[in-house]
Protein backbone atom coordinates (compact mmCIF):
# COMPACT_ATOMS: atom_id res chain seq x y z
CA UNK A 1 114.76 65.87 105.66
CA UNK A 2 113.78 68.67 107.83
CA UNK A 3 112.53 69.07 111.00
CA UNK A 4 109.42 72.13 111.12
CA UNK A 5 108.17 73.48 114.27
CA UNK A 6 104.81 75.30 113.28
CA UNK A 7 103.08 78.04 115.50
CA UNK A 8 100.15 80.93 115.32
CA UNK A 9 98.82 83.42 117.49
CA UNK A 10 101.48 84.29 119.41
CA UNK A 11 99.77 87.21 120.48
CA UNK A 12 103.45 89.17 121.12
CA UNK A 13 104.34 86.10 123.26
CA UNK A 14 107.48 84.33 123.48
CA UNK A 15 109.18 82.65 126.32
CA UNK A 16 112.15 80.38 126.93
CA UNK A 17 110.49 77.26 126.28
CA UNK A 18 108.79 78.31 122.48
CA UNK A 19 112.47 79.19 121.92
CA UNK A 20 113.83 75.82 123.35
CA UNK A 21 111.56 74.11 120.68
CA UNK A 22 112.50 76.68 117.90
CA UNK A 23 116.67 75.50 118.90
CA UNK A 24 114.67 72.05 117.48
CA UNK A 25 113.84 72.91 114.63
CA UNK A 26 115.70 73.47 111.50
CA UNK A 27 112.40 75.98 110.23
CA UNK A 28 110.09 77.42 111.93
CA UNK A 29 106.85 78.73 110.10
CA UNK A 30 104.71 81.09 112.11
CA UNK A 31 100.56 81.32 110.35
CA UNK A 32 99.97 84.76 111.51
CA UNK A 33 98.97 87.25 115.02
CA UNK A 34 102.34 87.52 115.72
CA UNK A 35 102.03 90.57 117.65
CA UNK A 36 105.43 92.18 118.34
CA UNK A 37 108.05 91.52 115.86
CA UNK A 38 110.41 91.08 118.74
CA UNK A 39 108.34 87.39 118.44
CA UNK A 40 109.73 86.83 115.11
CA UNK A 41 113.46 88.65 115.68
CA UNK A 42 113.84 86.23 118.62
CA UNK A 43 112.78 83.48 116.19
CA UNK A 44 114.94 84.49 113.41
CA UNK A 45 117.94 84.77 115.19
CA UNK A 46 117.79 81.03 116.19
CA UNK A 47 116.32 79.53 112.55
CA UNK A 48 115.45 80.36 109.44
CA UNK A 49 111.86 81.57 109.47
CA UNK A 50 108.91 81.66 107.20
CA UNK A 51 105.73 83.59 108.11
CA UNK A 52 102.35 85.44 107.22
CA UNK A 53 100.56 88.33 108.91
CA UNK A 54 97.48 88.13 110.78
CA UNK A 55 94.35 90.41 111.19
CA UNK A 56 96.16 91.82 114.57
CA UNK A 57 99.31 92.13 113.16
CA UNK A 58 100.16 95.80 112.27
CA UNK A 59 101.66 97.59 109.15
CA UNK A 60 105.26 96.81 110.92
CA UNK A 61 104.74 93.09 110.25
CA UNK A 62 102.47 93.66 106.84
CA UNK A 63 105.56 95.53 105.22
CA UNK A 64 108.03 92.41 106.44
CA UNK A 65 105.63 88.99 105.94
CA UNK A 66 103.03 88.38 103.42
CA UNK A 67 99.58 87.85 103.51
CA UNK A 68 100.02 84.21 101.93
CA UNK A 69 103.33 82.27 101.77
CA UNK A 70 103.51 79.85 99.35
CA UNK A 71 106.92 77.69 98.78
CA UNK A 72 108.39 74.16 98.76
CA UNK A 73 109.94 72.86 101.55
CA UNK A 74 111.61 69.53 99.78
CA UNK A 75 109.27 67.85 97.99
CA UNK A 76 105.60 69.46 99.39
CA UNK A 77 103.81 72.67 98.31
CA UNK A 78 103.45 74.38 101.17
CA UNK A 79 100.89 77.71 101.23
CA UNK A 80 100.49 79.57 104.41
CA UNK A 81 97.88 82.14 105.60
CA UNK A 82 96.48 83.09 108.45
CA UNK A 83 92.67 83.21 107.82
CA UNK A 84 92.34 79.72 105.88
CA UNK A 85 89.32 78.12 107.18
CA UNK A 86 89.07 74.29 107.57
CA UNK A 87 88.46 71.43 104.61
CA UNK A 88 84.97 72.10 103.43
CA UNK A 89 84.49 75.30 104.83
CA UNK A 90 87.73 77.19 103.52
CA UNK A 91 87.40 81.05 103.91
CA UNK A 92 85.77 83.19 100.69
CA UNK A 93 88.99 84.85 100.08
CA UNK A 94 90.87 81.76 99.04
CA UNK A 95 88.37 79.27 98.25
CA UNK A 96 88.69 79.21 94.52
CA UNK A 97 92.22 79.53 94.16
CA UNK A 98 92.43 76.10 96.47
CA UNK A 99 90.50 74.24 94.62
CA UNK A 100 92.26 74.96 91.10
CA UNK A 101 95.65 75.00 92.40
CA UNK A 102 95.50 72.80 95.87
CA UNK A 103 98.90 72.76 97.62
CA UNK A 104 100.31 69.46 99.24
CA UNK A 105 99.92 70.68 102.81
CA UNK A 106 97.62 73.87 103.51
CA UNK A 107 98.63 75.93 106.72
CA UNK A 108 96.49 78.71 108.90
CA UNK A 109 96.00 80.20 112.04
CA UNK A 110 93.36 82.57 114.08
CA UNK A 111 91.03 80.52 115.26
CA UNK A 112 93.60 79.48 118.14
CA UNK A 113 92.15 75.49 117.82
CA UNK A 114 94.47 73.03 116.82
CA UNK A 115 93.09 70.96 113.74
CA UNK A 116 95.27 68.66 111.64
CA UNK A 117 92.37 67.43 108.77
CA UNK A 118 92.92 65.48 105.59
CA UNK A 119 91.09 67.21 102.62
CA UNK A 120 90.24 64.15 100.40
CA UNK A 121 88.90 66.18 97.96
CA UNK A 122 91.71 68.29 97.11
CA UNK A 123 94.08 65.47 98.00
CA UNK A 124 96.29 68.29 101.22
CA UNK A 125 96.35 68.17 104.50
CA UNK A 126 95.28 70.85 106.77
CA UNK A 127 97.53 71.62 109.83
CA UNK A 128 96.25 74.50 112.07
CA UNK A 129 98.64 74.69 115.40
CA UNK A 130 96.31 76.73 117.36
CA UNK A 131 97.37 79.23 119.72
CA UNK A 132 101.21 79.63 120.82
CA UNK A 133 100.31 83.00 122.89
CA UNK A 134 98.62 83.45 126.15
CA UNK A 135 95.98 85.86 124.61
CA UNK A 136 92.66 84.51 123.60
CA UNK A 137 90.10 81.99 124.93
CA UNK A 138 92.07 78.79 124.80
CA UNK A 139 93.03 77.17 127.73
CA UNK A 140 96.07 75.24 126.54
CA UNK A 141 98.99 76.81 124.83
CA UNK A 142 100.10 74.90 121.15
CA UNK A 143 102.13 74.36 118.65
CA UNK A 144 103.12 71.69 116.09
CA UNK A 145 106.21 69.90 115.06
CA UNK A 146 106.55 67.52 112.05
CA UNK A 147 109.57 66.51 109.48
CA UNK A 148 109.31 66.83 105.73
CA UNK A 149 111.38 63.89 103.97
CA UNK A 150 110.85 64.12 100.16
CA UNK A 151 107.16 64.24 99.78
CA UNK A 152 106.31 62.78 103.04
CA UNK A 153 105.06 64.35 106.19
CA UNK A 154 105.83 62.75 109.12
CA UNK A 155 106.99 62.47 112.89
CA UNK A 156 104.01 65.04 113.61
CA UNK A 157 103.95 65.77 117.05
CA UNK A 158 101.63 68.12 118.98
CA UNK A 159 103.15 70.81 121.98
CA UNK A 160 101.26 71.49 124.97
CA UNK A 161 101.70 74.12 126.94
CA UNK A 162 99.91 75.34 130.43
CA UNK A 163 97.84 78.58 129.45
């Protein structure tokens, strides 16, 4: 089993209290705008971290996380991006490969709303954390925490955060 504390848009923001939750965690997957890699150094020095750029991020973070991540974590195919769109409306760039190769549980960011949607269709689940960071329109900070046990995803929890 393993306990996953999912965030996004961090925007270059980190604070005391993300890091409290990432001490949670045994991984922590970021889906993408992290800003500054400080963000992820922080992270990484606490837990093992998986992550993908985002359209803000800049070559920095391009050369050191990928565009997608795609892995297993136990038993569920996990594929990470930041720009993923939503169950029925997934974005151009990856709607094909979805649908003939669907993972178990499909992660993204950007659009800083927190969505967790089962995609019958495909047979995943969506998880989108929204925003972790204090840039953007949302007015509450977020972030997700779950365990993985096998194939199962469970214990899913949602963060909240004063903007």
């Amino acid at each position: 089993m393993k306990k996953i504390l999912l965030l996004s848009d961090t925007h270059s923001y980190i604070d005391d209290t993300i890091l409290k939750y990432v001490k949670q965690a045994d991984e922590v997957w970021h889906a993408g705008d992290i800003g500054n890699l400080k963000v992820t150094d922080s992270i990484k020095n606490l837990k093992p971290l998986k992550a993908v750029y985002g359209n803000i991020d800049d070559e920095k973070a391009r050369r050191e996380f990928p565009l997608d991540n795609r892995f297993m974590c136990e038993g569920v195919d996990v594929w990470i991006t930041h720009i993923g769109g939503y169950p029925n409306k997934y974005s151009i760039r990856i709607r094909e490969k979805i649908k003939e190769n669907p993972p178990h549980l499909f992660i993204s960011g950007h659009s800083h709303i927190l969505k967790v949607i089962p995609d019958k269709k495909l047979n995943l689940l969506h998880m989108n954390p929204g925003a972790a960071g204090k840039h953007g329109f949302h007015k509450v900070r977020t972030m997700l925490r779950f365990t993985i046990d096998g194939r199962k995803i469970e214990n899913l929890e949602v963060i909240e955060f004063k903007k």
